[in-house]
PDB file of N, CA and C in Angstrom:
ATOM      1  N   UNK A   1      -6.085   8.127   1.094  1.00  0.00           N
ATOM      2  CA  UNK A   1      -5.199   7.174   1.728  1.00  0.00           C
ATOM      3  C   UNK A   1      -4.460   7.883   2.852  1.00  0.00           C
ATOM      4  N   UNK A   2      -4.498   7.109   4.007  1.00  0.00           N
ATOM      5  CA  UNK A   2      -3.822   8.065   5.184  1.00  0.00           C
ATOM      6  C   UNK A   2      -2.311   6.969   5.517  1.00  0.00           C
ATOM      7  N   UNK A   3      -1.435   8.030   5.440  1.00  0.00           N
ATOM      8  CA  UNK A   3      -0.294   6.832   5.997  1.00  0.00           C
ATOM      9  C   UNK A   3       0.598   7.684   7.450  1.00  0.00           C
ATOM     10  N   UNK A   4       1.149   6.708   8.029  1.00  0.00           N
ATOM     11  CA  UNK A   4       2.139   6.794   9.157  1.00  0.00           C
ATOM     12  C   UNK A   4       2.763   6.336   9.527  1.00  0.00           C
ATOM     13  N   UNK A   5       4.065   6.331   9.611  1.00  0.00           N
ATOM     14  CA  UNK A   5       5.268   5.767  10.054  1.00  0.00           C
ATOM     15  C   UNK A   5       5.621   4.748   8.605  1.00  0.00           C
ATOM     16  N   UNK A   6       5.485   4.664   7.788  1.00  0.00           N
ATOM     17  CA  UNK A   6       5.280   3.648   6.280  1.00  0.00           C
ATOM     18  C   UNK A   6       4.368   3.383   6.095  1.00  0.00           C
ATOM     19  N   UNK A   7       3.122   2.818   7.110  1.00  0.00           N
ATOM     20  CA  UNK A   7       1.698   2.408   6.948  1.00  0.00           C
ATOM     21  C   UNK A   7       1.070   3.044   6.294  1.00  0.00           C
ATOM     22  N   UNK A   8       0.462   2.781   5.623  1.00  0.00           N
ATOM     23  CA  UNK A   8      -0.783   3.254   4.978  1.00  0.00           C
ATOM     24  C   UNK A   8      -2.299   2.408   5.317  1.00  0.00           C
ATOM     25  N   UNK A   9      -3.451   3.362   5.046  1.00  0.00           N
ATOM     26  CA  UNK A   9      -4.559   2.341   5.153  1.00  0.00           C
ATOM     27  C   UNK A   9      -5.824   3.192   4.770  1.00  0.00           C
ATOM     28  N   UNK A  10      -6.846   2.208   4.116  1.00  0.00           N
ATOM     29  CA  UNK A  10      -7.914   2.362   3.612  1.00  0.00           C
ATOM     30  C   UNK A  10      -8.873   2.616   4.693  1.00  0.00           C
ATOM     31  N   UNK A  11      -9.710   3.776   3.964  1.00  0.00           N
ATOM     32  CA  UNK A  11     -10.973   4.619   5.154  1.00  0.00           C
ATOM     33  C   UNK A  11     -12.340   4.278   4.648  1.00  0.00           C
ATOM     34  N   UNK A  12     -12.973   3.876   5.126  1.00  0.00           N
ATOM     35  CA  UNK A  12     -14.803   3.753   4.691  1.00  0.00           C
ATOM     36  C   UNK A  12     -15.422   4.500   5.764  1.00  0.00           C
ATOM     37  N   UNK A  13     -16.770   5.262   5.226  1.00  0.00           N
ATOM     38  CA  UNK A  13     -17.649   5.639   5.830  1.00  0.00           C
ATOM     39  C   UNK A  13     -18.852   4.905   5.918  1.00  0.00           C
ATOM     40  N   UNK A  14     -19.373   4.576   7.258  1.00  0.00           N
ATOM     41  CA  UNK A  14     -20.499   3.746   7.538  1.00  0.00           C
ATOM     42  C   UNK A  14     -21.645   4.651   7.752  1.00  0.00           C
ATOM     43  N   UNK A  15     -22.439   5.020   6.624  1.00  0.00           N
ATOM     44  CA  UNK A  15     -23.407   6.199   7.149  1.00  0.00           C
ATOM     45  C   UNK A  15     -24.614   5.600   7.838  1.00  0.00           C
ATOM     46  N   UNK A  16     -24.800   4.094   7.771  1.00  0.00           N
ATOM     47  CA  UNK A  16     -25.928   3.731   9.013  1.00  0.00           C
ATOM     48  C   UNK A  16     -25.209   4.232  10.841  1.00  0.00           C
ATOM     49  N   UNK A  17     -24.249   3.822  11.037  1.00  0.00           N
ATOM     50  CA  UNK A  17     -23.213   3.532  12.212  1.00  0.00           C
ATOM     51  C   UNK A  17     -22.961   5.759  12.277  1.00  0.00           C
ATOM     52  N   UNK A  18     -22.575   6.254  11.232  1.00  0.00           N
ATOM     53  CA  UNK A  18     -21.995   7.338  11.194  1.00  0.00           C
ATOM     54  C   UNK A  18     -21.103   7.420  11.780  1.00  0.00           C
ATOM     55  N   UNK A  19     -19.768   6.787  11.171  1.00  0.00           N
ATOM     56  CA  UNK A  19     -18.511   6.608  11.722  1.00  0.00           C
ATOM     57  C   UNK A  19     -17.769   6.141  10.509  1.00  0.00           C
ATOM     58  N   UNK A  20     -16.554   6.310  10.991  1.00  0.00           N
ATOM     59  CA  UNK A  20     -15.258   6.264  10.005  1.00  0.00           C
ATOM     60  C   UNK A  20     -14.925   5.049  10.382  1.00  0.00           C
ATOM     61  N   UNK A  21     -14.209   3.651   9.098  1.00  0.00           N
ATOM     62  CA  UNK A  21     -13.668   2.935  10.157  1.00  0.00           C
ATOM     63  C   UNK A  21     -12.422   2.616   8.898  1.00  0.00           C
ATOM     64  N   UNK A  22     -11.235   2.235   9.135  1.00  0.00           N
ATOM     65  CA  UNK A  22     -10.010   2.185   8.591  1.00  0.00           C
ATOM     66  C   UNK A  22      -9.761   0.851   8.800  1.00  0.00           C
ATOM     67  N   UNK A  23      -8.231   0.269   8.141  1.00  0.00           N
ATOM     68  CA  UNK A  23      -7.698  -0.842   7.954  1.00  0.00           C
ATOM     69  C   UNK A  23      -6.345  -0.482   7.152  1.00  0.00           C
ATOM     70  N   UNK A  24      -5.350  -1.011   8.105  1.00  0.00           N
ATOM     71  CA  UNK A  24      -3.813  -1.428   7.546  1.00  0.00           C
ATOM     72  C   UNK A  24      -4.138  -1.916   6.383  1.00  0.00           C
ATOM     73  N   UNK A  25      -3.097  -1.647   5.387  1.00  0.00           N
ATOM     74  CA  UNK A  25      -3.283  -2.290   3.951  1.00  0.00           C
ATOM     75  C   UNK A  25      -2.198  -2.207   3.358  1.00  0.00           C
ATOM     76  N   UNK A  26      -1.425  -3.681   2.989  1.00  0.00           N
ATOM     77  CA  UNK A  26       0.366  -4.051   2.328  1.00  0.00           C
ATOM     78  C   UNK A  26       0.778  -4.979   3.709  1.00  0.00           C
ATOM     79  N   UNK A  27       0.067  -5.329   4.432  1.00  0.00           N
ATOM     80  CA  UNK A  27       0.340  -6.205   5.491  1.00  0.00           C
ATOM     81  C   UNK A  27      -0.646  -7.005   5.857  1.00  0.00           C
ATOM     82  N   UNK A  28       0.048  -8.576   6.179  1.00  0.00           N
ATOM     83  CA  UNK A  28      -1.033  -9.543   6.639  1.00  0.00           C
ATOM     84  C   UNK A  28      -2.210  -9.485   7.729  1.00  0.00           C
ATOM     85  N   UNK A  29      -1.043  -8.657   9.025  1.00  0.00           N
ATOM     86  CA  UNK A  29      -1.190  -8.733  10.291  1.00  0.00           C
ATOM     87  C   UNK A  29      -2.987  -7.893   9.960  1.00  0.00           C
ATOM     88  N   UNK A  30      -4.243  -7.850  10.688  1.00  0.00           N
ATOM     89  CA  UNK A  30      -4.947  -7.009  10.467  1.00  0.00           C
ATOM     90  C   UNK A  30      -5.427  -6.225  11.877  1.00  0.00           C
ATOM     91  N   UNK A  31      -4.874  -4.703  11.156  1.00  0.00           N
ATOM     92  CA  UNK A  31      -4.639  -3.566  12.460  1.00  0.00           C
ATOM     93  C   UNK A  31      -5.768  -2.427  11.512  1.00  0.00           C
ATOM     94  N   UNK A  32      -6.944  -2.382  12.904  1.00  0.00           N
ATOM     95  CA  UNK A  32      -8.740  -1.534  11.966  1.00  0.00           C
ATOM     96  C   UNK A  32      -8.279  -0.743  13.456  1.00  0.00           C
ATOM     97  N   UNK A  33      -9.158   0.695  13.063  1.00  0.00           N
ATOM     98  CA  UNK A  33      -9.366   1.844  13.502  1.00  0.00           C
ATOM     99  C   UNK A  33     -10.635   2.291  13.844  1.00  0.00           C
ATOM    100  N   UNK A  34     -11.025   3.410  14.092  1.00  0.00           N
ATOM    101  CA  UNK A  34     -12.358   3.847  13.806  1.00  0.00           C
ATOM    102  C   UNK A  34     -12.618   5.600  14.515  1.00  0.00           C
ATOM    103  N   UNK A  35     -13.057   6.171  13.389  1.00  0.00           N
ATOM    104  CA  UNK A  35     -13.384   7.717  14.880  1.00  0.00           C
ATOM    105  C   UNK A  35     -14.693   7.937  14.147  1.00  0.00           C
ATOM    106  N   UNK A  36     -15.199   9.161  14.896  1.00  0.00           N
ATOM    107  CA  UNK A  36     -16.203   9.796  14.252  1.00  0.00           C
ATOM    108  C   UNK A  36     -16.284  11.171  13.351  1.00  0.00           C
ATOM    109  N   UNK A  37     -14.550  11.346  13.608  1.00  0.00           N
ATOM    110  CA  UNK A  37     -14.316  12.582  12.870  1.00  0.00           C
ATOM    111  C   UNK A  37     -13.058  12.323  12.354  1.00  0.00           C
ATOM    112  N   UNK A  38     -13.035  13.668  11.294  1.00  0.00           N
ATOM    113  CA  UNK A  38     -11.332  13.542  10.823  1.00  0.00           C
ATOM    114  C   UNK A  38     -10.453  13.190  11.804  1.00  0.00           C
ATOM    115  N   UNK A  39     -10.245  14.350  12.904  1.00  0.00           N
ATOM    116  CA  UNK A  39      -9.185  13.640  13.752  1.00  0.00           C
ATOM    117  C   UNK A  39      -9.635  12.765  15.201  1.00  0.00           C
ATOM    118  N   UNK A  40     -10.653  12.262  15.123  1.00  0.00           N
ATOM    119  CA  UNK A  40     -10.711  11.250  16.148  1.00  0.00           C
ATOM    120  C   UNK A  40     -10.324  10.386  14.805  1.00  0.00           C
ATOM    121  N   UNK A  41     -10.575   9.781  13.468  1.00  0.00           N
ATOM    122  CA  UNK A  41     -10.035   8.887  12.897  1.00  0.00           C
ATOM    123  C   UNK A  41      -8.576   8.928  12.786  1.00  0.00           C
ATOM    124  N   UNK A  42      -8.050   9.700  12.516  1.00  0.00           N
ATOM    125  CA  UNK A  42      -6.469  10.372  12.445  1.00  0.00           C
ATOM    126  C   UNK A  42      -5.649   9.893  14.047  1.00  0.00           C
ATOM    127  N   UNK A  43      -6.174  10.206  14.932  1.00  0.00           N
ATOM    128  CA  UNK A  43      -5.515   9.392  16.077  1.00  0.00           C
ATOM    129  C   UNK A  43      -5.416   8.550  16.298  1.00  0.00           C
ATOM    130  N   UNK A  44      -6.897   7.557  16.056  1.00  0.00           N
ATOM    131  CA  UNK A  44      -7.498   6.153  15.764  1.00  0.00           C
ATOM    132  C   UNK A  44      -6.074   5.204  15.498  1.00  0.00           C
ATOM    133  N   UNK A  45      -5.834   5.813  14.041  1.00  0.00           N
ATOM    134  CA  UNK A  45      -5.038   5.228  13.341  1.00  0.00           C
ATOM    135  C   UNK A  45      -3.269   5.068  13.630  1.00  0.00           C
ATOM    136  N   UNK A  46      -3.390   6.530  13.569  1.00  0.00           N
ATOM    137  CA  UNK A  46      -1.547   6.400  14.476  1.00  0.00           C
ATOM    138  C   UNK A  46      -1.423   5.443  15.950  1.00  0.00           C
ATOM    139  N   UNK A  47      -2.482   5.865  16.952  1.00  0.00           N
ATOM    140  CA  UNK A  47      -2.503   5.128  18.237  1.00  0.00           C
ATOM    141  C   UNK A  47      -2.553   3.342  17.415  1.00  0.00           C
ATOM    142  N   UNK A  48      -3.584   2.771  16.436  1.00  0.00           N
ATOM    143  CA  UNK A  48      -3.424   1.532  16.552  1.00  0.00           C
ATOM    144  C   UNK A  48      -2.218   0.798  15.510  1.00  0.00           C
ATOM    145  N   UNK A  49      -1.501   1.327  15.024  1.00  0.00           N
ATOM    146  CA  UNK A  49      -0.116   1.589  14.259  1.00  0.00           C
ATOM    147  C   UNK A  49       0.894   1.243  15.500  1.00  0.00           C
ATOM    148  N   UNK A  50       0.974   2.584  16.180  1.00  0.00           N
ATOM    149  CA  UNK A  50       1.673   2.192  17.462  1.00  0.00           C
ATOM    150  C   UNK A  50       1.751   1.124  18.092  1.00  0.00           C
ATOM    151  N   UNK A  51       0.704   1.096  18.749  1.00  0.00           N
ATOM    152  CA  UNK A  51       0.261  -0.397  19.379  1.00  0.00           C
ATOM    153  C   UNK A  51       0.558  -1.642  18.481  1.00  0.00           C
ATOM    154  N   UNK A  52       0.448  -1.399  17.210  1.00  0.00           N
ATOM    155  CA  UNK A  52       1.237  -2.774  16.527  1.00  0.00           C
ATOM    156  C   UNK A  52       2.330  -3.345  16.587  1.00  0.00           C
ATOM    157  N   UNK A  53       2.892  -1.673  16.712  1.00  0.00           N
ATOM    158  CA  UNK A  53       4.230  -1.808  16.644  1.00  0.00           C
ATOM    159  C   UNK A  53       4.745  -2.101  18.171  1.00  0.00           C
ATOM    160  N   UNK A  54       4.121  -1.492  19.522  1.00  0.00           N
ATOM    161  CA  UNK A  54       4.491  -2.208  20.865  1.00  0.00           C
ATOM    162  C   UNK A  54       3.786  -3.501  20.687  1.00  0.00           C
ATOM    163  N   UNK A  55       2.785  -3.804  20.424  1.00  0.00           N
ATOM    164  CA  UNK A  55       2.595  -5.662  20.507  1.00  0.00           C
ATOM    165  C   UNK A  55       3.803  -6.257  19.374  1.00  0.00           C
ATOM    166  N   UNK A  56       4.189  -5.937  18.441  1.00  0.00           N
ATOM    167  CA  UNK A  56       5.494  -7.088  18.031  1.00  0.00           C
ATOM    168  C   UNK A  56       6.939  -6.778  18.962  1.00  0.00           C
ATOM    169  N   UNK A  57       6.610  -6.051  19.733  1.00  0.00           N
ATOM    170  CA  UNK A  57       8.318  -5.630  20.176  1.00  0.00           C
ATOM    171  C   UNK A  57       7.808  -6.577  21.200  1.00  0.00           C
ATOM    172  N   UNK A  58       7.053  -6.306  22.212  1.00  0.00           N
ATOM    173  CA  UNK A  58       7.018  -6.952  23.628  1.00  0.00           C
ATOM    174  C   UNK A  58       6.899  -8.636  23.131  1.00  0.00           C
ATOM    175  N   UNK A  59       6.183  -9.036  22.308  1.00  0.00           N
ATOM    176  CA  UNK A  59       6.444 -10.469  21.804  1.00  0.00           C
ATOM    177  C   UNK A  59       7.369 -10.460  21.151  1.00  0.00           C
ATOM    178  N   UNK A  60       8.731  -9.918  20.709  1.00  0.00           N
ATOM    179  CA  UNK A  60       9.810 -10.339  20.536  1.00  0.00           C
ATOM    180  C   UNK A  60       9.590 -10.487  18.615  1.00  0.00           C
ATOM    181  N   UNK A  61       8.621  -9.876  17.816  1.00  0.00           N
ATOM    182  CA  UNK A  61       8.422 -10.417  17.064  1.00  0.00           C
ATOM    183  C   UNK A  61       8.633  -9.328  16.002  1.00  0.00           C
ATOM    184  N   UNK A  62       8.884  -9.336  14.794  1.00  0.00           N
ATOM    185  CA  UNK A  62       9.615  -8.503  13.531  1.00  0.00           C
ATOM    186  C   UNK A  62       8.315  -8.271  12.935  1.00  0.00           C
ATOM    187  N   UNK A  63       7.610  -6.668  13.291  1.00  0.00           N
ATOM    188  CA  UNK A  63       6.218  -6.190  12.479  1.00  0.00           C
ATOM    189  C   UNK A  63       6.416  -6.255  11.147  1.00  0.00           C
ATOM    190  N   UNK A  64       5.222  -7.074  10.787  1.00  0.00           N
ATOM    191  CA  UNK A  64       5.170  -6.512   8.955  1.00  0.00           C
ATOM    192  C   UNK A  64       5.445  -5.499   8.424  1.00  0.00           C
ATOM    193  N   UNK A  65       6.350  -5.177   7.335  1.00  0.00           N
ATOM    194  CA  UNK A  65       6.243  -4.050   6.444  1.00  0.00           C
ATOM    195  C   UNK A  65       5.767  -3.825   5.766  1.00  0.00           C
ATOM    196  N   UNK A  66       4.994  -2.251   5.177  1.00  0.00           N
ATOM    197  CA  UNK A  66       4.533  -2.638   3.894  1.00  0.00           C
ATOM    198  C   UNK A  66       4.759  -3.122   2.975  1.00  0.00           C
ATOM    199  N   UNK A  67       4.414  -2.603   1.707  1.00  0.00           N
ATOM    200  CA  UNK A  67       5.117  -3.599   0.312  1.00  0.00           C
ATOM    201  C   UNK A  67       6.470  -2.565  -0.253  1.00  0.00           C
ATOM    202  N   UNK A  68       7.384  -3.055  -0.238  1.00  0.00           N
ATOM    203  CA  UNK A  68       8.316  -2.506  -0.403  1.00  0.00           C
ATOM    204  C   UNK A  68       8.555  -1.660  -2.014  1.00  0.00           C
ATOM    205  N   UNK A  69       7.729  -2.137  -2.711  1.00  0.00           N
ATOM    206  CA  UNK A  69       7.612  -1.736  -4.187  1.00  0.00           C
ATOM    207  C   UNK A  69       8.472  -2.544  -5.162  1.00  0.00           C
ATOM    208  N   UNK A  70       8.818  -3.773  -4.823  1.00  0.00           N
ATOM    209  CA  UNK A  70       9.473  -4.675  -5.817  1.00  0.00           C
ATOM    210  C   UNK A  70       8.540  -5.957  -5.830  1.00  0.00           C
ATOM    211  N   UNK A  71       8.987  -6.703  -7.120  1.00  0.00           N
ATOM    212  CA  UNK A  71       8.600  -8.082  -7.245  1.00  0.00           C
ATOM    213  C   UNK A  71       9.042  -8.226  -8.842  1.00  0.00           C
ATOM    214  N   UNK A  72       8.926  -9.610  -8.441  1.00  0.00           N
ATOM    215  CA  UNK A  72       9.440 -10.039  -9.484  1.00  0.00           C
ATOM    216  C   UNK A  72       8.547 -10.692 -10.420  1.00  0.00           C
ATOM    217  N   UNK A  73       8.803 -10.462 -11.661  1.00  0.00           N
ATOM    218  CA  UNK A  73       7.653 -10.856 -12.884  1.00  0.00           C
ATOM    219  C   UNK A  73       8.663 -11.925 -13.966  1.00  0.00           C
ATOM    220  N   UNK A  74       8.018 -13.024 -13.704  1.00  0.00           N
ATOM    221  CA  UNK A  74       8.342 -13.803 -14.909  1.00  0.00           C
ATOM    222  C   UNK A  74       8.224 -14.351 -16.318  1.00  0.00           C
ATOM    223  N   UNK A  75       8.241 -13.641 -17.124  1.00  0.00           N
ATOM    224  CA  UNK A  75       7.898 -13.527 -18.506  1.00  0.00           C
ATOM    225  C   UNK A  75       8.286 -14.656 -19.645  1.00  0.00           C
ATOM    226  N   UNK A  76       7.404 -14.710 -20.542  1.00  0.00           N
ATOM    227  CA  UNK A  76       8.164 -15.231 -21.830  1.00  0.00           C
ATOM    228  C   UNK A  76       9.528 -14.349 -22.401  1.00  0.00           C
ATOM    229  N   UNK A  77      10.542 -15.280 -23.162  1.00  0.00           N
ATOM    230  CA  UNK A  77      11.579 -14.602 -23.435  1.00  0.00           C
ATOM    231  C   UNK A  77      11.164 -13.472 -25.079  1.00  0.00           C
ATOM    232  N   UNK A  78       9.715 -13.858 -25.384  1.00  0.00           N
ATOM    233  CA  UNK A  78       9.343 -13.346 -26.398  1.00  0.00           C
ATOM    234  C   UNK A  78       8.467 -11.670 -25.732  1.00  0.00           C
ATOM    235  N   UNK A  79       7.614 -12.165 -24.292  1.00  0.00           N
ATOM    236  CA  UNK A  79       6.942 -11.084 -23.574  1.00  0.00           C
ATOM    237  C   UNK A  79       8.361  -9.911 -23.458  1.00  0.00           C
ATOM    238  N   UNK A  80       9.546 -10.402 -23.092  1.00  0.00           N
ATOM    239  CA  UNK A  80      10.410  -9.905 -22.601  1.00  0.00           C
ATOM    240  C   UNK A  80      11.007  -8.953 -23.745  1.00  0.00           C
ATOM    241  N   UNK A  81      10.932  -9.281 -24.607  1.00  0.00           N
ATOM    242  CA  UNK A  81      12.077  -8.593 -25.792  1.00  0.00           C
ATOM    243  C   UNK A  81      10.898  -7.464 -26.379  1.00  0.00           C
ATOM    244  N   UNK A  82       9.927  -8.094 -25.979  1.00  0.00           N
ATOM    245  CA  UNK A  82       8.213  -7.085 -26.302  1.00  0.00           C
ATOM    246  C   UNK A  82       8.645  -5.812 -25.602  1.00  0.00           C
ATOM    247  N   UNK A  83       8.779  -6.032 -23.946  1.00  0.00           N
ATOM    248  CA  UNK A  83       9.453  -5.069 -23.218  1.00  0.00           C
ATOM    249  C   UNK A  83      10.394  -4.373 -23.498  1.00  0.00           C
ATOM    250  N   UNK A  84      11.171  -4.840 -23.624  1.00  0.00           N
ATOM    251  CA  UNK A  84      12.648  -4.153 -24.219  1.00  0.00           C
ATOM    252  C   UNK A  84      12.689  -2.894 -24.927  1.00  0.00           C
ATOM    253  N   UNK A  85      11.769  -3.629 -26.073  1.00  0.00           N
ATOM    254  CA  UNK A  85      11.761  -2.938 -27.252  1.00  0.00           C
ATOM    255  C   UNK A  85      10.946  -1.278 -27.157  1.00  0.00           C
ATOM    256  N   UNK A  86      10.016  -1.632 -26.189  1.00  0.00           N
ATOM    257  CA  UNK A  86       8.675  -0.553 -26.005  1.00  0.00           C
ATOM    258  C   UNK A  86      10.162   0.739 -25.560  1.00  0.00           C
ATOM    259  N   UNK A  87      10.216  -0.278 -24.353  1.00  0.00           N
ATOM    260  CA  UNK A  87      11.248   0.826 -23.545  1.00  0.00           C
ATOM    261  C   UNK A  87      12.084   1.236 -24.103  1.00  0.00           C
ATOM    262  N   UNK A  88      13.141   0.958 -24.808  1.00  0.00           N
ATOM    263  CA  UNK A  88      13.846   1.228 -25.474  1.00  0.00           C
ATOM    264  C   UNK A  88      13.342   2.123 -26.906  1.00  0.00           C
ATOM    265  N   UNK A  89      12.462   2.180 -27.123  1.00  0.00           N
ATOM    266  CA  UNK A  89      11.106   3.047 -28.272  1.00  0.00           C
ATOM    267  C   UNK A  89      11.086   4.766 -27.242  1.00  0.00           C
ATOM    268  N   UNK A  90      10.863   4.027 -25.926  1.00  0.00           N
ATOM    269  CA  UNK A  90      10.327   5.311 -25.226  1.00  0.00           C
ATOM    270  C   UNK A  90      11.725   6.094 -24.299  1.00  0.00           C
ATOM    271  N   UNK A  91      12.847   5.673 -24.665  1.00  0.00           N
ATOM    272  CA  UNK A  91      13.888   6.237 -24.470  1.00  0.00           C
ATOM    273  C   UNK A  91      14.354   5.836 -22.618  1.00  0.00           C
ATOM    274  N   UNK A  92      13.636   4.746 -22.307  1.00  0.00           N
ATOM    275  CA  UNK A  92      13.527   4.563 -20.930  1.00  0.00           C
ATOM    276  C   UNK A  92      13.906   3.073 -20.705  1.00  0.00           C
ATOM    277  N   UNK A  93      14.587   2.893 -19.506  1.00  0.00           N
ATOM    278  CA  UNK A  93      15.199   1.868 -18.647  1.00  0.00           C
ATOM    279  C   UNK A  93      13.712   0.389 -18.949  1.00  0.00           C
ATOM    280  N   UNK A  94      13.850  -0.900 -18.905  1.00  0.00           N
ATOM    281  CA  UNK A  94      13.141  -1.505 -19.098  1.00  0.00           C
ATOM    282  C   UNK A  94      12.072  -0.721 -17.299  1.00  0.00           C
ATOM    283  N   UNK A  95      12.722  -1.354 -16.412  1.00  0.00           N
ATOM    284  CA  UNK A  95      12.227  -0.836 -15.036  1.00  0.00           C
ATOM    285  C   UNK A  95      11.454   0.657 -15.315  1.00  0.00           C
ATOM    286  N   UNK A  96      12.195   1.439 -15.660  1.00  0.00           N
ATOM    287  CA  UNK A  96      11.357   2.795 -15.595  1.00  0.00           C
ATOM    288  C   UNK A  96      10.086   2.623 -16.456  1.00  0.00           C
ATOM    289  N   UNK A  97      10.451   1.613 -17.980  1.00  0.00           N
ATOM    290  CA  UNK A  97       9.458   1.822 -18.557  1.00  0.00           C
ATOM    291  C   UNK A  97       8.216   1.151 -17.789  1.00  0.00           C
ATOM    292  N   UNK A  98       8.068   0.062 -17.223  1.00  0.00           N
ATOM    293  CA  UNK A  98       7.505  -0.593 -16.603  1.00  0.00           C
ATOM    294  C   UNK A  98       5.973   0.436 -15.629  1.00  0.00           C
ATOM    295  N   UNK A  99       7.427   0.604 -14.898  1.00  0.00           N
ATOM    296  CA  UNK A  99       6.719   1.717 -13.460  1.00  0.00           C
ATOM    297  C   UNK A  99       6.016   2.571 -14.540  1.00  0.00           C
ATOM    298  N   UNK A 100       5.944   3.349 -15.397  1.00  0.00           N
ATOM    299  CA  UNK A 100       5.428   4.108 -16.003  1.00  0.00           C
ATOM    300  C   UNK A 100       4.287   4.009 -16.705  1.00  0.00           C
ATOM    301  N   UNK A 101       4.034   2.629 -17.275  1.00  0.00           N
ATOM    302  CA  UNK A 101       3.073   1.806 -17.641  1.00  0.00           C
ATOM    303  C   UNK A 101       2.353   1.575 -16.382  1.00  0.00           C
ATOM    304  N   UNK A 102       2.702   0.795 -15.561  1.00  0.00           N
ATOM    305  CA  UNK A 102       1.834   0.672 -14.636  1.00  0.00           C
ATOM    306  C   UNK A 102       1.171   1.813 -13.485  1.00  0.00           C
ATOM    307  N   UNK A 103       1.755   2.694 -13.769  1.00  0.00           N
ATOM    308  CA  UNK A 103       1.418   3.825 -13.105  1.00  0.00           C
ATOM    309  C   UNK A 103      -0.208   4.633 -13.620  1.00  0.00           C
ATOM    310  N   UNK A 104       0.143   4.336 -14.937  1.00  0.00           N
ATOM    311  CA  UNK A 104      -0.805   4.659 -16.175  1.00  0.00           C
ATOM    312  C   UNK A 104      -2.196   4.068 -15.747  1.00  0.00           C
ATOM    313  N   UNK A 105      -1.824   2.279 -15.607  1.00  0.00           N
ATOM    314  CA  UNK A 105      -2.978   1.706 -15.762  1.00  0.00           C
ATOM    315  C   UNK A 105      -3.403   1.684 -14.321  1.00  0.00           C
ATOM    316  N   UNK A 106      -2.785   1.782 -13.584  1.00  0.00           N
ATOM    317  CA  UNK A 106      -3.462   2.034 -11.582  1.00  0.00           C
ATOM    318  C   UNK A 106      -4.149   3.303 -11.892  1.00  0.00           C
ATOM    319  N   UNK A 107      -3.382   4.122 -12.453  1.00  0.00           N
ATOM    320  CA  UNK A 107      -4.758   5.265 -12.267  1.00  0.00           C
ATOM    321  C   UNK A 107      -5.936   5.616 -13.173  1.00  0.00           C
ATOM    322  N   UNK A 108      -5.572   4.884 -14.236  1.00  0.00           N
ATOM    323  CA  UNK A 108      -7.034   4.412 -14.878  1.00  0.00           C
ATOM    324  C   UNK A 108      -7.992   4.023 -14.309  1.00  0.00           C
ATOM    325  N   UNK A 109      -7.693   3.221 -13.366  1.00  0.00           N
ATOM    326  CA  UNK A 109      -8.670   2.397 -12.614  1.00  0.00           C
ATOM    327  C   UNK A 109      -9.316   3.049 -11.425  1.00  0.00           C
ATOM    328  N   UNK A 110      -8.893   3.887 -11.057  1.00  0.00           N
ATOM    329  CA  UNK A 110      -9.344   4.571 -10.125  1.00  0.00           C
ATOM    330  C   UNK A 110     -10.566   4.974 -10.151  1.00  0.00           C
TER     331      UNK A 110
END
């Protein structure tokens, strides 16, 4: 994962093409890249970051941010006390316990 300035974004290799090509990712707007090397991709990416960021200024317009790392989850009051309890088992904040769990299962998946 390559990030800059907050951005982050996903890299694929096209081995028909033999080229790198990237994509913003935690934002709607869609801002792609491309080099043929580490750092022709690495410039790729900061230069079209930039440029996102001068095309919302000169249109007057507020660039997407990434994902800020919150949201909100709405539970049963029974899911909820499920929670509680774990966390409170594992000596941890409902929130911490959470992040910690889910931290678990994102990198499972990997």
């Amino acid at each position: 994962m390559m990030t800059y300035k907050g951005y982050s974004a996903k890299v694929d290799f096209d081995d028909e093409a033999m080229i790198f090509h990237g994509e913003v990712t935690g934002i709607r707007d869609v801002v792609t890249f491309q080099g043929k090397t580490v750092d022709e991709l690495k410039n790729a990416f900061h230069d079209s970051v930039d440029d996102y960021l001068d095309m919302c200024k000169s249109r007057g317009e507020e660039p997407e941010k990434p994902f800020s790392g919150k949201f909100v989850v709405r539970v049963s009051p029974d899911v909820h006390r499920k929670i509680y309890m774990a966390a409170k088992r594992a000596g941890q904040s409902i929130n911490a316990w959470l992040n910690t769990t889910l931290q678990k299962i994102s990198d499972e998946r990997r």
